[in-house]
N, C-alpha and C. Protein backbone atom coordinates (compact mmCIF):
# COMPACT_ATOMS: atom_id res chain seq x y z
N UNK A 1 -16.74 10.27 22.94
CA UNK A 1 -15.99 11.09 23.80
C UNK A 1 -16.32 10.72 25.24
N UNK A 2 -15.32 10.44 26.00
CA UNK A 2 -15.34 10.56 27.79
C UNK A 2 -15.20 11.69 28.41
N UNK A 3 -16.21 11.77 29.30
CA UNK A 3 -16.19 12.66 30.10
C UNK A 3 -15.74 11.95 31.02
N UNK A 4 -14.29 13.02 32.08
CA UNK A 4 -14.06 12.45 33.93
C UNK A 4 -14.62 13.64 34.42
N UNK A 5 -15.25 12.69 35.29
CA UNK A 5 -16.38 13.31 36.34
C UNK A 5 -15.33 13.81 37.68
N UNK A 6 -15.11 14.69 38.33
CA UNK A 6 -14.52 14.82 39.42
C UNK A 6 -15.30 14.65 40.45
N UNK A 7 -14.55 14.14 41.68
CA UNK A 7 -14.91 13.29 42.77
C UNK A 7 -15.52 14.47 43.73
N UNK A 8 -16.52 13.97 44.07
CA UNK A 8 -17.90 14.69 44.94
C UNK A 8 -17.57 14.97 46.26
N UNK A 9 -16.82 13.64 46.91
CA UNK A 9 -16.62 13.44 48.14
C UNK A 9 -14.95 13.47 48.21
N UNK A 10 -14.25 14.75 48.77
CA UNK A 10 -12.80 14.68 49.14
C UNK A 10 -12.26 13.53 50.07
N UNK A 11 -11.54 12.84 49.52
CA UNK A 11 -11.01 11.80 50.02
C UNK A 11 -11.40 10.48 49.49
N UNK A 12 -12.64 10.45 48.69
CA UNK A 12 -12.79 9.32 47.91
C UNK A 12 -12.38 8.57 47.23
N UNK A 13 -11.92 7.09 47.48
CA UNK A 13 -10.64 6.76 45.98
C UNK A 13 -11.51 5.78 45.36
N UNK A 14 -11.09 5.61 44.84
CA UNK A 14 -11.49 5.03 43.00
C UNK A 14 -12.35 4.30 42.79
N UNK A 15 -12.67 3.24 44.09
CA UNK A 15 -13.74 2.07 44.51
C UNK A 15 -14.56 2.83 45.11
N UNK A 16 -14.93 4.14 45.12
CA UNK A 16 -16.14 5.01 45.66
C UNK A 16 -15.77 4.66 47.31
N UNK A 17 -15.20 4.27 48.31
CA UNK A 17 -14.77 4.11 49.39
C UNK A 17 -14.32 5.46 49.96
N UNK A 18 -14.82 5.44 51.42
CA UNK A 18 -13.81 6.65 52.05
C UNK A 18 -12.81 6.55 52.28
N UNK A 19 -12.21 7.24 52.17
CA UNK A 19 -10.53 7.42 53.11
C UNK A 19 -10.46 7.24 55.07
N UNK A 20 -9.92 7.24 55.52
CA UNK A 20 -9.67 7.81 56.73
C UNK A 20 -9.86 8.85 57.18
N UNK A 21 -10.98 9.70 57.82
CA UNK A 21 -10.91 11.25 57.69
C UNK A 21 -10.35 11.87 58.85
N UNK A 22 -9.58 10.67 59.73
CA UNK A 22 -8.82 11.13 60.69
C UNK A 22 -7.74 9.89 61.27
N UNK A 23 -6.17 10.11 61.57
CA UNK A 23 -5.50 9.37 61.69
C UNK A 23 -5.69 8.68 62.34
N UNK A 24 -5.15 7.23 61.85
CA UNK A 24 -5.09 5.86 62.78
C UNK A 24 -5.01 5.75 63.45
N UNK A 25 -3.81 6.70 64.43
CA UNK A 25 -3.43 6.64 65.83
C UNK A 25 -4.12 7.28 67.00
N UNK A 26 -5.03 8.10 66.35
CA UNK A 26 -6.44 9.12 67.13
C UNK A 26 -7.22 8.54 67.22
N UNK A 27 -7.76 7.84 68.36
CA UNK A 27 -8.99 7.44 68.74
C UNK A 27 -9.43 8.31 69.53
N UNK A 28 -10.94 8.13 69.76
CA UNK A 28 -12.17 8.93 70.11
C UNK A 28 -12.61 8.54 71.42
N UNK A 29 -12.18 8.75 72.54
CA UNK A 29 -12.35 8.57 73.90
C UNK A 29 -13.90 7.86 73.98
N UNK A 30 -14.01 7.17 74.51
CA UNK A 30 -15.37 6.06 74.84
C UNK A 30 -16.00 6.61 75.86
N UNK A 31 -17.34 6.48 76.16
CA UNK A 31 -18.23 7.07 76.98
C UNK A 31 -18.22 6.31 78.39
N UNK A 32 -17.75 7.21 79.19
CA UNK A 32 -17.92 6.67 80.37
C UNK A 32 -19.52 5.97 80.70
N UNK A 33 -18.92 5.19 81.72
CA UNK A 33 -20.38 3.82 82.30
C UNK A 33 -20.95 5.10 83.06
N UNK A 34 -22.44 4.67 82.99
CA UNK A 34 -23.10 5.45 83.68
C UNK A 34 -23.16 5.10 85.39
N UNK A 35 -23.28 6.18 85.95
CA UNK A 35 -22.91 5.96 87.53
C UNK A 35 -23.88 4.99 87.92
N UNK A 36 -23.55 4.11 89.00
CA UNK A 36 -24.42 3.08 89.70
C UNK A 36 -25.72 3.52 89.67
N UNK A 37 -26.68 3.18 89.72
CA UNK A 37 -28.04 4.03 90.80
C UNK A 37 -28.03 3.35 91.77
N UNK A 38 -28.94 4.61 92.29
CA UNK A 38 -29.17 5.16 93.92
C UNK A 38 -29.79 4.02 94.66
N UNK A 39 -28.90 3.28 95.51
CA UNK A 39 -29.87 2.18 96.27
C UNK A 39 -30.90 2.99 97.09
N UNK A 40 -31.90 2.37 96.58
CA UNK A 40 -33.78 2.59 97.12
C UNK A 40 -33.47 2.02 99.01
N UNK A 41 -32.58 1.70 99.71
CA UNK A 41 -32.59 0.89 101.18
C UNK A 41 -32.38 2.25 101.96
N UNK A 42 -32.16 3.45 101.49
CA UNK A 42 -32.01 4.52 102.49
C UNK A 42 -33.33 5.92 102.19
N UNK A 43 -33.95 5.70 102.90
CA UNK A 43 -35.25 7.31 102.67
C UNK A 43 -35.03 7.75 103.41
N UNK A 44 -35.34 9.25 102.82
CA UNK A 44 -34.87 10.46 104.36
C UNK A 44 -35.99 11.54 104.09
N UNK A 45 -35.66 12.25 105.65
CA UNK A 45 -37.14 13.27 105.37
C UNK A 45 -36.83 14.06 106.60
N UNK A 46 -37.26 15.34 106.80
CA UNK A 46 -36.94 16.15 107.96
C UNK A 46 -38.27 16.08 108.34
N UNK A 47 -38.22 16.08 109.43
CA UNK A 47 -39.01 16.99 110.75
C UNK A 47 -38.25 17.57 111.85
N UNK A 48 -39.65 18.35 112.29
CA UNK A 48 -39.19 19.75 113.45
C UNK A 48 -39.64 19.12 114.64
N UNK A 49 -39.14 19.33 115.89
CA UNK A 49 -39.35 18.45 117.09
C UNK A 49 -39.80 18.96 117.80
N UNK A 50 -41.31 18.38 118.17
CA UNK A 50 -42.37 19.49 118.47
C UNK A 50 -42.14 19.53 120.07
N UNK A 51 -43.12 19.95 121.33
CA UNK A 51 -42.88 20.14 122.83
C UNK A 51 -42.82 18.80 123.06
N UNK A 52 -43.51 18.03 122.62
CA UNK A 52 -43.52 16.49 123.06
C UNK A 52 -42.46 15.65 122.92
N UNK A 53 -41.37 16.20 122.54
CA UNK A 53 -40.19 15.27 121.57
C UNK A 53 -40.55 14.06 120.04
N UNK A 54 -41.70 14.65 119.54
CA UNK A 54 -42.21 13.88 118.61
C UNK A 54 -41.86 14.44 117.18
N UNK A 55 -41.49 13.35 116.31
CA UNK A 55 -40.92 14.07 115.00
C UNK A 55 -42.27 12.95 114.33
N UNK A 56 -42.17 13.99 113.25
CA UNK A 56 -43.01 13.30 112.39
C UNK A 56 -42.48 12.33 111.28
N UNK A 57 -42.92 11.05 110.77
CA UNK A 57 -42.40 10.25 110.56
C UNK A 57 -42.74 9.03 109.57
N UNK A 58 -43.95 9.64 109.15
CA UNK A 58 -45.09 8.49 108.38
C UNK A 58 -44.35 8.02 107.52
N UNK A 59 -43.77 8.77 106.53
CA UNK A 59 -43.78 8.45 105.31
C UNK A 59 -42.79 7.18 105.71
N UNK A 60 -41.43 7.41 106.17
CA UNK A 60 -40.46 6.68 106.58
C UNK A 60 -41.22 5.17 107.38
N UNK A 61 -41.73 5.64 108.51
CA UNK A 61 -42.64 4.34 108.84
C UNK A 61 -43.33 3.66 107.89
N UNK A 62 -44.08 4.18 106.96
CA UNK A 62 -44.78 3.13 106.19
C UNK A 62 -43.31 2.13 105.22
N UNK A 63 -42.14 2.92 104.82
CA UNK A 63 -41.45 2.41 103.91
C UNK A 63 -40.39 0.82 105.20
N UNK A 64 -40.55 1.34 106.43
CA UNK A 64 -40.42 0.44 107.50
C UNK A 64 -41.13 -0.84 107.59
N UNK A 65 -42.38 -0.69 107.38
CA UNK A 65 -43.60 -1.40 107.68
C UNK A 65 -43.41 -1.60 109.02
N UNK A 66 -43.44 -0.64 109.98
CA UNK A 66 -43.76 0.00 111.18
C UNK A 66 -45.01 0.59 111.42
N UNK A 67 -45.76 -0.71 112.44
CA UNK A 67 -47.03 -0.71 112.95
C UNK A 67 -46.78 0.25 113.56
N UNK A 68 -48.26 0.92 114.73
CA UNK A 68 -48.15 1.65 115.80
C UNK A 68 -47.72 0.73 116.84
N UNK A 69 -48.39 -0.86 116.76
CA UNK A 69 -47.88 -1.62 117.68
C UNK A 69 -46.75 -2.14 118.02
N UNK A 70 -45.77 -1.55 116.97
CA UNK A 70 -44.04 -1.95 117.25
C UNK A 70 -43.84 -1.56 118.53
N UNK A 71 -42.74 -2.60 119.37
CA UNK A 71 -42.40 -1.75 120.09
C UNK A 71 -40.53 -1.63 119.85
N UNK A 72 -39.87 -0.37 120.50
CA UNK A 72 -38.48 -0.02 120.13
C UNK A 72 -37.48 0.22 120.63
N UNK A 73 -36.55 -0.51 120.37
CA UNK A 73 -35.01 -0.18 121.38
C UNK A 73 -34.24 1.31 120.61
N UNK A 74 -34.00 1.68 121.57
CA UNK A 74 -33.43 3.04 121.31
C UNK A 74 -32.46 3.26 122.16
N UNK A 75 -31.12 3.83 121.18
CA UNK A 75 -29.26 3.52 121.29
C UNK A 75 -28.97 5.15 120.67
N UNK A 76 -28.22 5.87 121.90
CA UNK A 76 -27.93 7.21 121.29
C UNK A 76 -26.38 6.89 120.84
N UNK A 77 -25.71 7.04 119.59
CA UNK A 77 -24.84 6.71 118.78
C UNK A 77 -23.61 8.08 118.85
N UNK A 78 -22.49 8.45 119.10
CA UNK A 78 -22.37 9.55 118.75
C UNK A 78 -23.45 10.93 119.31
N UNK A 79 -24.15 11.77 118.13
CA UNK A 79 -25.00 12.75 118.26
C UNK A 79 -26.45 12.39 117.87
N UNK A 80 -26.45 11.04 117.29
CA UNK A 80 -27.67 10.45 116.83
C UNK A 80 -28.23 9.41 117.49
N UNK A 81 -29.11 9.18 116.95
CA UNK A 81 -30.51 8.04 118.09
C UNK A 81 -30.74 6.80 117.03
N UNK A 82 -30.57 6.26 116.97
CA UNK A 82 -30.97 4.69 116.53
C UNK A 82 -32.17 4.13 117.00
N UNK A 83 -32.98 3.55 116.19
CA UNK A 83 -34.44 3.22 116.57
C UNK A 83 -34.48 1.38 115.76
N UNK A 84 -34.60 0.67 116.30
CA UNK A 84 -34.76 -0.55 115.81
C UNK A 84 -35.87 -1.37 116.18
N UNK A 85 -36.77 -2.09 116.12
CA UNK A 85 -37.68 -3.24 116.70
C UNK A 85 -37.00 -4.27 117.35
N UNK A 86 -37.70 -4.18 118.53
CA UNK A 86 -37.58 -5.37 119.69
C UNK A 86 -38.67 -5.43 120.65
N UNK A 87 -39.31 -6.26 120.95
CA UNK A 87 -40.35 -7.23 121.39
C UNK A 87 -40.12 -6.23 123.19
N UNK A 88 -39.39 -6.68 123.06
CA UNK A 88 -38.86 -6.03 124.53
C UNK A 88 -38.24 -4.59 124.89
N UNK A 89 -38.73 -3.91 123.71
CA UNK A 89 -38.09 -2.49 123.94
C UNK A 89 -39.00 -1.82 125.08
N UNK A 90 -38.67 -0.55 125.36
CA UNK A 90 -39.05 0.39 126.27
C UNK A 90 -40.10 1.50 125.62
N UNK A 91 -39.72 1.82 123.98
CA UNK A 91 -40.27 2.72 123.15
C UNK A 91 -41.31 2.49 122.45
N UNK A 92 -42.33 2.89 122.07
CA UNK A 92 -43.38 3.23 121.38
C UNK A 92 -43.64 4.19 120.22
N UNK A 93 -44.15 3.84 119.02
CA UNK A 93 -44.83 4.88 118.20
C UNK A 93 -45.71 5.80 118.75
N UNK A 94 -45.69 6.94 118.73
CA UNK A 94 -47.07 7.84 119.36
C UNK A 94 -48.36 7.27 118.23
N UNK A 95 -49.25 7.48 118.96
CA UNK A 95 -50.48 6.89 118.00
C UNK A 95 -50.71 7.36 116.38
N UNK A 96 -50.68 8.40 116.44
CA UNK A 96 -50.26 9.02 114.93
C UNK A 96 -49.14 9.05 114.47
N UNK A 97 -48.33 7.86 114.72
CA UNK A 97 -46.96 7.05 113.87
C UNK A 97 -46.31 8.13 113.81
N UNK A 98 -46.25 8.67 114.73
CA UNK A 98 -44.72 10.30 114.79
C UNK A 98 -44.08 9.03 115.87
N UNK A 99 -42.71 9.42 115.84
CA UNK A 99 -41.71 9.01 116.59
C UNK A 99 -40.94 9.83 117.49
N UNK A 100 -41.50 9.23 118.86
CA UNK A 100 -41.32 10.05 120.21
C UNK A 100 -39.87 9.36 120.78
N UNK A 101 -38.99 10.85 120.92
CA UNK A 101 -37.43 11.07 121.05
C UNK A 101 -37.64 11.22 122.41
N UNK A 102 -37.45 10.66 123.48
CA UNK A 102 -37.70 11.07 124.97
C UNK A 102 -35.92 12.37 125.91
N UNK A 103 -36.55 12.51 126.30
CA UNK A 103 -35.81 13.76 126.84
C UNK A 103 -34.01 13.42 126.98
N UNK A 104 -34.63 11.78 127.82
CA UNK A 104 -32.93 11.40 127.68
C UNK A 104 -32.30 11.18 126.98
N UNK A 105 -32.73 10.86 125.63
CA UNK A 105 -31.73 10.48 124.30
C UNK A 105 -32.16 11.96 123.11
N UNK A 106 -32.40 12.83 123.93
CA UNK A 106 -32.23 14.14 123.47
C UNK A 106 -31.38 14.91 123.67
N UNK A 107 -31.46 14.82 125.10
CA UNK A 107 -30.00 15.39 125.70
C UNK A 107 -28.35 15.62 125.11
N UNK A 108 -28.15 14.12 125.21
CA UNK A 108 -26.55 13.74 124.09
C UNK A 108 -26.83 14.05 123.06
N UNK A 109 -27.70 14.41 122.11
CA UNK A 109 -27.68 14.95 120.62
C UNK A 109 -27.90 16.19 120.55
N UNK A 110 -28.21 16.76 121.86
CA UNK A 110 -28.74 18.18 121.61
C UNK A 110 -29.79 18.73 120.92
N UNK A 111 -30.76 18.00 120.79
CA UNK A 111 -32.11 18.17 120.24
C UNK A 111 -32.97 18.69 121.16
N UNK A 112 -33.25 20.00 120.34
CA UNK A 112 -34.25 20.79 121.38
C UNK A 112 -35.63 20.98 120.88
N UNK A 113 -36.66 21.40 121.28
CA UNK A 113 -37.84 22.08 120.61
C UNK A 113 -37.63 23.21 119.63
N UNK A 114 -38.35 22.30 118.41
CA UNK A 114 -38.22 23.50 117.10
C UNK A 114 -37.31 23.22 116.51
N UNK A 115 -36.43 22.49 116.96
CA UNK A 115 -35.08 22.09 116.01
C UNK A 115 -35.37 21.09 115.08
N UNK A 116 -34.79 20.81 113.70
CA UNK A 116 -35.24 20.02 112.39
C UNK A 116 -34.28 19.02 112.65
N UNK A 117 -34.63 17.60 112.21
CA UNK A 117 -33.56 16.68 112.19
C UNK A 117 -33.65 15.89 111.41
N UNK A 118 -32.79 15.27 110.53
CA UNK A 118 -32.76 14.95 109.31
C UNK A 118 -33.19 13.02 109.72
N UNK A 119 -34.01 12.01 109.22
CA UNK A 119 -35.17 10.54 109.54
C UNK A 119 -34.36 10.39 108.41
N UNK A 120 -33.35 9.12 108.94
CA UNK A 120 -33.09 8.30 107.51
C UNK A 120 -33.67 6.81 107.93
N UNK A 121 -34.67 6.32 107.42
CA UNK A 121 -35.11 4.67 107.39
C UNK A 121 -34.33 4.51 106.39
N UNK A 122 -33.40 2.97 107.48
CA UNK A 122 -32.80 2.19 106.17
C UNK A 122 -33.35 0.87 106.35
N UNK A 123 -33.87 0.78 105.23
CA UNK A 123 -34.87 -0.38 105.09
C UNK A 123 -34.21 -2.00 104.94
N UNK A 124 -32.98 -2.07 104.80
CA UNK A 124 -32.34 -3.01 104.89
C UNK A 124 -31.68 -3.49 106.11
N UNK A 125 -31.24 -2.94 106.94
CA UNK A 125 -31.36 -3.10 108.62
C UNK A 125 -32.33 -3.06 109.18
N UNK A 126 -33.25 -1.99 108.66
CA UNK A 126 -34.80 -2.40 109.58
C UNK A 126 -34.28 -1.47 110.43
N UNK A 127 -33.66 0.15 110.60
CA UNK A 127 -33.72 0.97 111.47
C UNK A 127 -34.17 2.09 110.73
N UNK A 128 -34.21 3.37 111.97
CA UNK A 128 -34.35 4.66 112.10
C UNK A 128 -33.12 5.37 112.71
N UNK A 129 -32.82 6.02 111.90
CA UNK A 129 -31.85 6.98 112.64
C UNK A 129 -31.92 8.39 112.66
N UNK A 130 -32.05 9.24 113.73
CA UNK A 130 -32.53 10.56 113.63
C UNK A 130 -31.23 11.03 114.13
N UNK A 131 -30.68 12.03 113.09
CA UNK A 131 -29.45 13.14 112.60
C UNK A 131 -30.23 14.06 113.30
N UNK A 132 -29.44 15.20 114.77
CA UNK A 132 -29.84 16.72 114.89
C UNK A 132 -29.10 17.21 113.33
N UNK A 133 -29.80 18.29 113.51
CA UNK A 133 -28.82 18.79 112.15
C UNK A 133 -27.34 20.14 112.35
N UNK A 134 -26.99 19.14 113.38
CA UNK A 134 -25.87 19.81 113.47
C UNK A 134 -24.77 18.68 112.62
N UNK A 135 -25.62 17.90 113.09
CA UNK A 135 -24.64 16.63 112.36
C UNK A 135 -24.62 16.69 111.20
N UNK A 136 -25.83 17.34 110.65
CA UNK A 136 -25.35 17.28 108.52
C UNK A 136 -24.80 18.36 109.04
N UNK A 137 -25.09 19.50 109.44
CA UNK A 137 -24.06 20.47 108.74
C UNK A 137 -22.77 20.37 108.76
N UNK A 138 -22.28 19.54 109.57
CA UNK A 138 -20.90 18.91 110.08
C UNK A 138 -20.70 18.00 108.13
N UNK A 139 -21.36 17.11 108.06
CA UNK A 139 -20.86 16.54 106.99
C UNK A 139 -21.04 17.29 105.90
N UNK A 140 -22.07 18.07 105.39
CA UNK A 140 -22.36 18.57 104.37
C UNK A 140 -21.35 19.32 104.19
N UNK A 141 -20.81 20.50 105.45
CA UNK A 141 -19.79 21.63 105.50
C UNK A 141 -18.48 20.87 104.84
N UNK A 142 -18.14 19.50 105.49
CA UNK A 142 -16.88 18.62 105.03
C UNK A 142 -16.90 18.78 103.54
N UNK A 143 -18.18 18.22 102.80
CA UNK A 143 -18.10 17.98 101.48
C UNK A 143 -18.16 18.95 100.43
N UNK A 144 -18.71 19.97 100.99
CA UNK A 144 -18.65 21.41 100.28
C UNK A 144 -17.20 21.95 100.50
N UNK A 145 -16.35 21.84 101.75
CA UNK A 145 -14.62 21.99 101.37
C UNK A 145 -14.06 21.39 100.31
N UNK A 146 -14.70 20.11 100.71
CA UNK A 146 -13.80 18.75 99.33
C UNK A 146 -14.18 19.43 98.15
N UNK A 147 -15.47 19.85 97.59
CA UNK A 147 -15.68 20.60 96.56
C UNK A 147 -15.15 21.50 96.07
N UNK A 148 -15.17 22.78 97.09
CA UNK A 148 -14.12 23.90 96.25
C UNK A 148 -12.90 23.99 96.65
N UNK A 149 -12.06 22.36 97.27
CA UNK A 149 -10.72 22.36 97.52
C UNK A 149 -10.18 21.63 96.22
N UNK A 150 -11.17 21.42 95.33
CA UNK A 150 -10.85 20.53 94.07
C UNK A 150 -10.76 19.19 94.22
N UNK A 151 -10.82 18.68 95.29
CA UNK A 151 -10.86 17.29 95.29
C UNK A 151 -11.89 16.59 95.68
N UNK A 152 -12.90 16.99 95.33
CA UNK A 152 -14.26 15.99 95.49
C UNK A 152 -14.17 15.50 94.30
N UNK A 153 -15.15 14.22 94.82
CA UNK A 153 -15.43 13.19 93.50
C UNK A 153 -17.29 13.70 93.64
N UNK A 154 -17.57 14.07 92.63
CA UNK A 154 -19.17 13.40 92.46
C UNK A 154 -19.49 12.53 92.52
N UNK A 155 -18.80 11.14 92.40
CA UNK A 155 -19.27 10.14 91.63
C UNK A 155 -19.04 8.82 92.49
């Protein structure tokens, strides 16, 4: 006598094989590429700008390899200050590698005592650029519209 065994697995045919358990024409969306990473050529860091016009600045200087003995040309941009090496600059590191903002290229940015300003070393130009932070809030404010106007990209 034969016994038929009924099939365990729905959709199974006869060669123990699966079926299709979903149509041909349905494919399964593919995983997006993962986003670039973060180029390492830009570090940032706040300081507060003490009576002296001196922001503090180490960490950024060391990622510079900015002696105390650099000396620095300094270019007020817009609302911001540009700091670069030149042999022949006018500027100096203060001895404890804070970076002294002098009164006149304070002025056009509006940097006062006590005010925070956002140190981006970009290590691939070999500058400093010190943001008052009126200037992020200017961009940040932009990108937080783009956000809840629905049209920001994260990415």
């Amino acid at each position: 006598m034969t016994a038929v065994v009924p099939r365990l697995i729905p959709g199974a045919g006869p060669a123990g094989t699966l079926a299709a358990l979903a149509p041909d024409n349905e494919r399964l969306p593919l995983p997006a590429p993962p986003a670039p990473a973060r180029q390492a050529e830009l570090v940032y860091a706040l300081s507060r700008l003490d009576a002296s016009g001196r922001l503090s600045a180490t960490t950024l200087l060391a990622r510079l390899q900015w002696r105390t003995s650099v000396r620095l040309a300094a270019t007020v941009v817009g609302t911001s200050v540009v700091f670069r090496p030149d042999r022949h600059g006018v500027f100096a590191l203060d001895p404890k590698r804070k970076v002294v903002v002098p009164l006149r290229l304070r002025r056009p940015c509006r940097l006062h005592t006590g005010d925070q300003a956002l140190l981006v070393a970009d290590t691939r130009e070999n500058i400093l650029v010190v943001h008052p932070t009126a200037a992020l809030d200017k961009i940040v404010l932009a990108r937080h519209a783009s956000l809840i106007g629905g049209s920001g990209d994260d990415h």
